[in-house]
C-alpha atoms as a PDB file:
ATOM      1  CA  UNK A   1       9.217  -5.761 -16.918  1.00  0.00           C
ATOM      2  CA  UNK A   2       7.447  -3.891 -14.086  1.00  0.00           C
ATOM      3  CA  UNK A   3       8.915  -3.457 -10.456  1.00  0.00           C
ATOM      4  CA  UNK A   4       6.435  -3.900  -7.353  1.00  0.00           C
ATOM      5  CA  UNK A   5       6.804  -1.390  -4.763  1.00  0.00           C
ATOM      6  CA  UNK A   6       5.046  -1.360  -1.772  1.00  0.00           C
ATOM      7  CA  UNK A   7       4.139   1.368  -0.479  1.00  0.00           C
ATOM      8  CA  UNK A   8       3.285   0.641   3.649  1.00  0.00           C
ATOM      9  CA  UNK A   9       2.426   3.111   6.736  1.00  0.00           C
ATOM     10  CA  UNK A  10       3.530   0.664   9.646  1.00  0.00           C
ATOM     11  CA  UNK A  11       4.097   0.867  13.819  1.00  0.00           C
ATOM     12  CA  UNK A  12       7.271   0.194  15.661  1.00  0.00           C
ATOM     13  CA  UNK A  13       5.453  -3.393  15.937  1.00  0.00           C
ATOM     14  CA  UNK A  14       4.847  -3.948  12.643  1.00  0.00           C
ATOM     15  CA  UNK A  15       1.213  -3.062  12.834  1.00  0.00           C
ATOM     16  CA  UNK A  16      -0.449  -2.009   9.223  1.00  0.00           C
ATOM     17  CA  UNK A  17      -3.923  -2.276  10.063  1.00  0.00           C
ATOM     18  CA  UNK A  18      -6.654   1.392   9.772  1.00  0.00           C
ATOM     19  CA  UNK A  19      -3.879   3.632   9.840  1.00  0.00           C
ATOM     20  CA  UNK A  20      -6.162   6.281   8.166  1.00  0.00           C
ATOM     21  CA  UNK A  21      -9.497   6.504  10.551  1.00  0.00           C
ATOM     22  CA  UNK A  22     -11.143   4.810  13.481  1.00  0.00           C
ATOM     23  CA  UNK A  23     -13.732   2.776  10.993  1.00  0.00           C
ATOM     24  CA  UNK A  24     -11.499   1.973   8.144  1.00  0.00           C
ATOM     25  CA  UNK A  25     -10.325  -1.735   9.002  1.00  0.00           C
ATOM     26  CA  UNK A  26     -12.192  -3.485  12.394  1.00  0.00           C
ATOM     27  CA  UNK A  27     -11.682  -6.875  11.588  1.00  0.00           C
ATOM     28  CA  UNK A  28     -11.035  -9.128  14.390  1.00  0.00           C
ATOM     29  CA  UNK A  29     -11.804  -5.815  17.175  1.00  0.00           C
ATOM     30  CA  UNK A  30      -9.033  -3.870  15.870  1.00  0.00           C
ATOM     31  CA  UNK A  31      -9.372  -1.072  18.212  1.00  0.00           C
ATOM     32  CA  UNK A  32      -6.905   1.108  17.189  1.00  0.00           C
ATOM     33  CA  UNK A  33      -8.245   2.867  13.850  1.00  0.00           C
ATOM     34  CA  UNK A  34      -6.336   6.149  13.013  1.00  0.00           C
ATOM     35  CA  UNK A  35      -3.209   5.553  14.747  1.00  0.00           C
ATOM     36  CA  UNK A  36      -1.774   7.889  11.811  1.00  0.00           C
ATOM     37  CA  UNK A  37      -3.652  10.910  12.644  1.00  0.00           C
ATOM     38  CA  UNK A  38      -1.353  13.638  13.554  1.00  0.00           C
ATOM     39  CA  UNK A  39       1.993  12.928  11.916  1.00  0.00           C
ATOM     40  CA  UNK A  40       1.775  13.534   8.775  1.00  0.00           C
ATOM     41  CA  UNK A  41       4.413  16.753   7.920  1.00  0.00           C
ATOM     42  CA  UNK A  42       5.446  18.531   5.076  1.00  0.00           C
ATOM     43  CA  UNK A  43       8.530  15.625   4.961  1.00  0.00           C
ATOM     44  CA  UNK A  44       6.185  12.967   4.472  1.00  0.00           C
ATOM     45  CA  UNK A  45       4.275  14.867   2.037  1.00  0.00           C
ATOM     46  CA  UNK A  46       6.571  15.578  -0.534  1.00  0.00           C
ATOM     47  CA  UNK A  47       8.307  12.102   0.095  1.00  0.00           C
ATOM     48  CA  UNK A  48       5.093  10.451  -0.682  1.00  0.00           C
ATOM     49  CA  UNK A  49       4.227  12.942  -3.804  1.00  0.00           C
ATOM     50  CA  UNK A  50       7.717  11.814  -5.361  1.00  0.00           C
ATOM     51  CA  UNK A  51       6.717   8.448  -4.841  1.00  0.00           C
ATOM     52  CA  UNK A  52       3.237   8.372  -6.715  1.00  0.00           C
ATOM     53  CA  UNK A  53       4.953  10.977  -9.063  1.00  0.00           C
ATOM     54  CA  UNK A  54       7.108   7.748 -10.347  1.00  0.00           C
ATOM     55  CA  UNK A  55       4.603   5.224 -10.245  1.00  0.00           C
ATOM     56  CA  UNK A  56       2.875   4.061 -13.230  1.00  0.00           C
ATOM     57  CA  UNK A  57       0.586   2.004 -11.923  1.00  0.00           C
ATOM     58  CA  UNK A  58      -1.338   0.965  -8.533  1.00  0.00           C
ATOM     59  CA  UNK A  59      -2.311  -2.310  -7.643  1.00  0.00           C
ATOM     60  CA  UNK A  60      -4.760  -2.998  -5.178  1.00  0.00           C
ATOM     61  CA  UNK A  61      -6.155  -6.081  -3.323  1.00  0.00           C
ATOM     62  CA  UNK A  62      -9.870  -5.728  -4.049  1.00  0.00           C
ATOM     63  CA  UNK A  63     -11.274  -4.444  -0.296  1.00  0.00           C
ATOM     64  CA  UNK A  64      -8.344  -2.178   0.115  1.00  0.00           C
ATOM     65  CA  UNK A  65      -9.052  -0.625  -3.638  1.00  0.00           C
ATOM     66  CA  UNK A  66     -13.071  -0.436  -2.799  1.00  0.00           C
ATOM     67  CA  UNK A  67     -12.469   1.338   0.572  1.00  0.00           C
ATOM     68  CA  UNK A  68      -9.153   3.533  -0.711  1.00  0.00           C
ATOM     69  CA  UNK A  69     -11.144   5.424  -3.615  1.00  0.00           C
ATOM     70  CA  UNK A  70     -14.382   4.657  -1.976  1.00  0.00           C
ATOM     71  CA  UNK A  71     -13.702   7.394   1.041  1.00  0.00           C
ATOM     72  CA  UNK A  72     -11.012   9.745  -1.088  1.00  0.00           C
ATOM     73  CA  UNK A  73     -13.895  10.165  -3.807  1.00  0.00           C
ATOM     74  CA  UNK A  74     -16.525  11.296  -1.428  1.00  0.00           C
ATOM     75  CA  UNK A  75     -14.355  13.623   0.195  1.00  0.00           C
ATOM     76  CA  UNK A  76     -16.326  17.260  -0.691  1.00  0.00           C
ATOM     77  CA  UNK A  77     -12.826  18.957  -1.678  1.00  0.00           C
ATOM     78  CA  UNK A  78     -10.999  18.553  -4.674  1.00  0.00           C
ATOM     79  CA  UNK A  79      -7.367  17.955  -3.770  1.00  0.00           C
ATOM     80  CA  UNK A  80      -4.486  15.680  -5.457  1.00  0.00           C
ATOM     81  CA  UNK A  81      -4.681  12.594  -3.782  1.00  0.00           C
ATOM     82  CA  UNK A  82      -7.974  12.154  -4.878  1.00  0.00           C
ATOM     83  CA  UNK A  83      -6.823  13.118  -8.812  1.00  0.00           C
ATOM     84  CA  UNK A  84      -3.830  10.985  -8.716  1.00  0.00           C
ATOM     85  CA  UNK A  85      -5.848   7.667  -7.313  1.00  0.00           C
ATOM     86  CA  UNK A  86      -8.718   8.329  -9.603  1.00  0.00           C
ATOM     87  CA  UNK A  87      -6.227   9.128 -13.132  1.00  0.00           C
ATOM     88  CA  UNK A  88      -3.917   6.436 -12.441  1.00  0.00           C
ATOM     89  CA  UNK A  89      -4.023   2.983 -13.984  1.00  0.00           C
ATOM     90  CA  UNK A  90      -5.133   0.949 -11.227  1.00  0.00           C
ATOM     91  CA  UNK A  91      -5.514  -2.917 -10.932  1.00  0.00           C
ATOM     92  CA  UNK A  92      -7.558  -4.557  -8.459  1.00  0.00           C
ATOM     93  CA  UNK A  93      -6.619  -8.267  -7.421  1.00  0.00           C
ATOM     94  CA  UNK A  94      -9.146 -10.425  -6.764  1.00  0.00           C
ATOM     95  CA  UNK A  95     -10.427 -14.360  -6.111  1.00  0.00           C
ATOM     96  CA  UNK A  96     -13.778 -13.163  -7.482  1.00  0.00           C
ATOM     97  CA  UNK A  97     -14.071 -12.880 -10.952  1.00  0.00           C
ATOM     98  CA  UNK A  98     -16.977 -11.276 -11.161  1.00  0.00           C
ATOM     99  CA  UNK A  99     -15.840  -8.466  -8.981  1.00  0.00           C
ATOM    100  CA  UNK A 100     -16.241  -5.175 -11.127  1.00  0.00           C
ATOM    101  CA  UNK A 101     -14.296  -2.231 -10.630  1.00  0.00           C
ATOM    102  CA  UNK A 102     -15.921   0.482  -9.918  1.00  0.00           C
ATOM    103  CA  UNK A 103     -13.543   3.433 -10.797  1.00  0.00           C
ATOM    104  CA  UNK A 104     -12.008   4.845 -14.335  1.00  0.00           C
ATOM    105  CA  UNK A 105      -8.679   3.201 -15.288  1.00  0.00           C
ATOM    106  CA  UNK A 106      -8.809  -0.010 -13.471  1.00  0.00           C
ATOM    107  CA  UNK A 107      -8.252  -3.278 -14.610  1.00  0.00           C
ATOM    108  CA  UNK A 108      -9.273  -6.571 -12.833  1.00  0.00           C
ATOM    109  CA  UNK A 109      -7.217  -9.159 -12.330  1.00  0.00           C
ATOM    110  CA  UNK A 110      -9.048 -12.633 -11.192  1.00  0.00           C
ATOM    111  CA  UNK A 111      -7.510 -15.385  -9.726  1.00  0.00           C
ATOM    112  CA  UNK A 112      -4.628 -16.264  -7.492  1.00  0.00           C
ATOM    113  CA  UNK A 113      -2.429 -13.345  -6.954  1.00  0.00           C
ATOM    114  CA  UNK A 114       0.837 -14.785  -7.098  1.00  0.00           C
ATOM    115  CA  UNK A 115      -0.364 -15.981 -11.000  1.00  0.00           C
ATOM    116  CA  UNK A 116      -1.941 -12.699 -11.833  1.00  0.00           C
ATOM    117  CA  UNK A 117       0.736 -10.190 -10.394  1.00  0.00           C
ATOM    118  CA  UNK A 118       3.764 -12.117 -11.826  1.00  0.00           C
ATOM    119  CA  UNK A 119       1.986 -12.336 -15.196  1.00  0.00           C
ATOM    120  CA  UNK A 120       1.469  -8.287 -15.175  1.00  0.00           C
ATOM    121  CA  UNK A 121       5.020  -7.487 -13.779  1.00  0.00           C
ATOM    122  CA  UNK A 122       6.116  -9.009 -17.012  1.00  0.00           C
ATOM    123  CA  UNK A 123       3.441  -7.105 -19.059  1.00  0.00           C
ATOM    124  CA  UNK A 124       3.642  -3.823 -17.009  1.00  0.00           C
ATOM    125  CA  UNK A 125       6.857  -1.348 -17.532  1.00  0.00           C
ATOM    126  CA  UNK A 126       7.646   0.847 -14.964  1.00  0.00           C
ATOM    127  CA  UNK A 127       6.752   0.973 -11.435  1.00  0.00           C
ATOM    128  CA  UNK A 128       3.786  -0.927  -9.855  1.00  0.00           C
ATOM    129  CA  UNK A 129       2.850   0.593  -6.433  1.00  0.00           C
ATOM    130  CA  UNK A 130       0.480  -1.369  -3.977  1.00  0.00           C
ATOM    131  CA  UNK A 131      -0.946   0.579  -1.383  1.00  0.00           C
ATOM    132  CA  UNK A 132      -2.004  -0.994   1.729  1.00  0.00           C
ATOM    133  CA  UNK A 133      -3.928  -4.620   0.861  1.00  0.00           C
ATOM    134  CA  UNK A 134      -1.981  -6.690   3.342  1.00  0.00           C
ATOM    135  CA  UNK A 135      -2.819 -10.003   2.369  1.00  0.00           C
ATOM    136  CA  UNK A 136      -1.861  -8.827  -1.203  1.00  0.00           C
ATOM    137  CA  UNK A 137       1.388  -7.896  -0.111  1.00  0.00           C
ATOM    138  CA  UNK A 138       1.746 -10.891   2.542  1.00  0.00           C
ATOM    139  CA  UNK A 139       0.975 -13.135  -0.995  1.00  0.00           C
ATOM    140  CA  UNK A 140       3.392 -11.489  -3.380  1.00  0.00           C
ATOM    141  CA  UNK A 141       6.331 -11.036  -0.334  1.00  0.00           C
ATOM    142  CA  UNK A 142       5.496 -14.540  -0.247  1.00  0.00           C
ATOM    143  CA  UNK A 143       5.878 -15.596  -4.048  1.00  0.00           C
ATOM    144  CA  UNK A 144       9.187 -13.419  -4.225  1.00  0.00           C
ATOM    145  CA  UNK A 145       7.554 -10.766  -6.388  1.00  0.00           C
ATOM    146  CA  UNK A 146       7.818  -7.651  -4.572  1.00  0.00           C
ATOM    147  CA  UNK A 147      11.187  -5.415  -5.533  1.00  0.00           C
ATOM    148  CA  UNK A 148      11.180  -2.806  -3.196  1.00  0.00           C
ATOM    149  CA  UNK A 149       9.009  -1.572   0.364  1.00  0.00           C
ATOM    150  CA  UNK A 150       8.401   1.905   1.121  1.00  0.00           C
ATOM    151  CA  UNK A 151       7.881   1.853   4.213  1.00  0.00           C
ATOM    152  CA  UNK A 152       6.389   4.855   6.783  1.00  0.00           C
ATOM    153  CA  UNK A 153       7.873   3.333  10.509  1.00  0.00           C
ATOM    154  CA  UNK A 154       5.554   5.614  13.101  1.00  0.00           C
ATOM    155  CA  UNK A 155       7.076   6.179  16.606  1.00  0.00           C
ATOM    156  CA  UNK A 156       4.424   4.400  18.052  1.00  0.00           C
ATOM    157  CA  UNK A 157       3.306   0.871  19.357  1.00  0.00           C
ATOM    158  CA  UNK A 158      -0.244  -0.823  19.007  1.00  0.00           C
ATOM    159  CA  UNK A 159       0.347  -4.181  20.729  1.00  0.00           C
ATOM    160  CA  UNK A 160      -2.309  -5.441  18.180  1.00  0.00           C
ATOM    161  CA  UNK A 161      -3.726  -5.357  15.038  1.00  0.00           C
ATOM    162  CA  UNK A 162      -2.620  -6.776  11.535  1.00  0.00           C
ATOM    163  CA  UNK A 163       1.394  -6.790  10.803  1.00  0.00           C
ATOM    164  CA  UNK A 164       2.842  -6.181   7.313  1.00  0.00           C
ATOM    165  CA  UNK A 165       4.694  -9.534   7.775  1.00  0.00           C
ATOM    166  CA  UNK A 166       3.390 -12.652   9.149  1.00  0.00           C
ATOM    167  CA  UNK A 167       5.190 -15.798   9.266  1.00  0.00           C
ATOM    168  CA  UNK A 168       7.661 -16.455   6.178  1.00  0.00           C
ATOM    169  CA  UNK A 169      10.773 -16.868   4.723  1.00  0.00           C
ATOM    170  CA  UNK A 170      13.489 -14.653   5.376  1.00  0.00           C
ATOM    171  CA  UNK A 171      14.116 -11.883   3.363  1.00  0.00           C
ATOM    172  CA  UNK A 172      17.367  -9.458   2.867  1.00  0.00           C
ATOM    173  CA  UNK A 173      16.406  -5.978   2.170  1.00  0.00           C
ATOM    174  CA  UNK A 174      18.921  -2.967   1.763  1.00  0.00           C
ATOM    175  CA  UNK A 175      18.664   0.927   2.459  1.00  0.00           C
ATOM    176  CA  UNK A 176      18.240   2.610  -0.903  1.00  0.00           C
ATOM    177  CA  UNK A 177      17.519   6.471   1.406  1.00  0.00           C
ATOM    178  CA  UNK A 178      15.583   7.575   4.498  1.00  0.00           C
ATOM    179  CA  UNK A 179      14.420  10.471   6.136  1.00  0.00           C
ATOM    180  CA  UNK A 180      12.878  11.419   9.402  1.00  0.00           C
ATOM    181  CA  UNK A 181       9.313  13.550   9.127  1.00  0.00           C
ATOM    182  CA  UNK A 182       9.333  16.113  12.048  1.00  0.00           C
ATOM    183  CA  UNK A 183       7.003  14.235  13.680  1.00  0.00           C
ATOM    184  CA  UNK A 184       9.641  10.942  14.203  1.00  0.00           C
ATOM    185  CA  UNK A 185       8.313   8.901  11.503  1.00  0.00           C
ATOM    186  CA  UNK A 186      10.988   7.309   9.385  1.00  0.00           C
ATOM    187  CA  UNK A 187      10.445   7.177   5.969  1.00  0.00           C
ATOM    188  CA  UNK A 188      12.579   4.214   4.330  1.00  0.00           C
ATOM    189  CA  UNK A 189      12.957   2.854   1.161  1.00  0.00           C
ATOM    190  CA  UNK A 190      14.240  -0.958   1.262  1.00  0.00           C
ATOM    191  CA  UNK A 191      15.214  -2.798  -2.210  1.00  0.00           C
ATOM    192  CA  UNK A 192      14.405  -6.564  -1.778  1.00  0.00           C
ATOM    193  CA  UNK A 193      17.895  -8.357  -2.662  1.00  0.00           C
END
């Protein structure tokens, strides 16, 4: 059986939404694209390279997959983010089953999520990593499939945008380790009880 971590880049508020750059996410105005510029460190770097160094698989919701590999494949320099996204076993959630991956290695999975992720965390071993996708996350957080967060907590507050965590059930998490990036982000990894 598989274990879903989510891996999450996330304000003091809670906000998840364009972290990367100023056109990645502008749904409903969001204003505030690339509020992560400028903190990445060497800390968060090797803290996030252990991470994808364990995970055996990505999951994606299907715009987050489309726009994740979409911009790190046209970037002119080879480097390893780019190698590890495109070599990885990827699946790509979506409501559209004729939606067709378009990069090596990945997998669609059609339907409801709750349905299709619980179905491959029982076929899956090892870890299961979702980057970003939001409503993905919202959905499986939601159907009590998600085992762990990793989450990156920025020193910094938007006042808008798209949380991590809308309204829902409560949920108990507890402090596997942490570290603090020299730039004040916290890095934390929560296990779900």
């Amino acid at each position: 059986m598989g274990t879903i971590s989510v891996f999450e880049s996330v304000t003091l508020d809670g906000v998840m939404q364009g972290v990367g750059r100023a056109d990645e996410d502008t749904r409903a105005g969001f204003r505030h694209g690339g509020w992560g510029d400028g903190y990445a460190d060497e800390v968060i770097g090797q803290f996030a390279g252990s991470s994808i160094g364990r995970t055996d698989a990505m999951l994606f919701g299907r715009r987050t997959y489309e726009d994740l590999l979409g911009y790190w494949t046209s970037v002119p320099e080879p480097n390893p983010f780019t190698e590890a996204l495109v070599g990885q076993r990827k699946y790509v959630v979506s409501r559209d089953a004729g939606t067709e991956p378009a990069f090596p290695h990945s997998t669609l999975l059609p339907g409801k999520a709750s349905e299709t992720v619980a179905a491959l965390k029982r076929d899956v071993e090892g870890v299961i990593t979702v980057l970003g996708s939001g409503e993905l996350v919202r959905s499986l957080h939601a159907a009590g499939l998600v085992d762990e967060y990793v989450l990156l907590i920025h020193p910094i507050v938007l006042g808008s945008g798209t949380r991590l965590f809308g309204e829902g059930e409560r949920a108990d998490l507890e402090l596997e380790e942490s570290v603090t990036s020299t730039t004040g982000v916290v890095v934390a990894r929560y296990r779900v009880k």
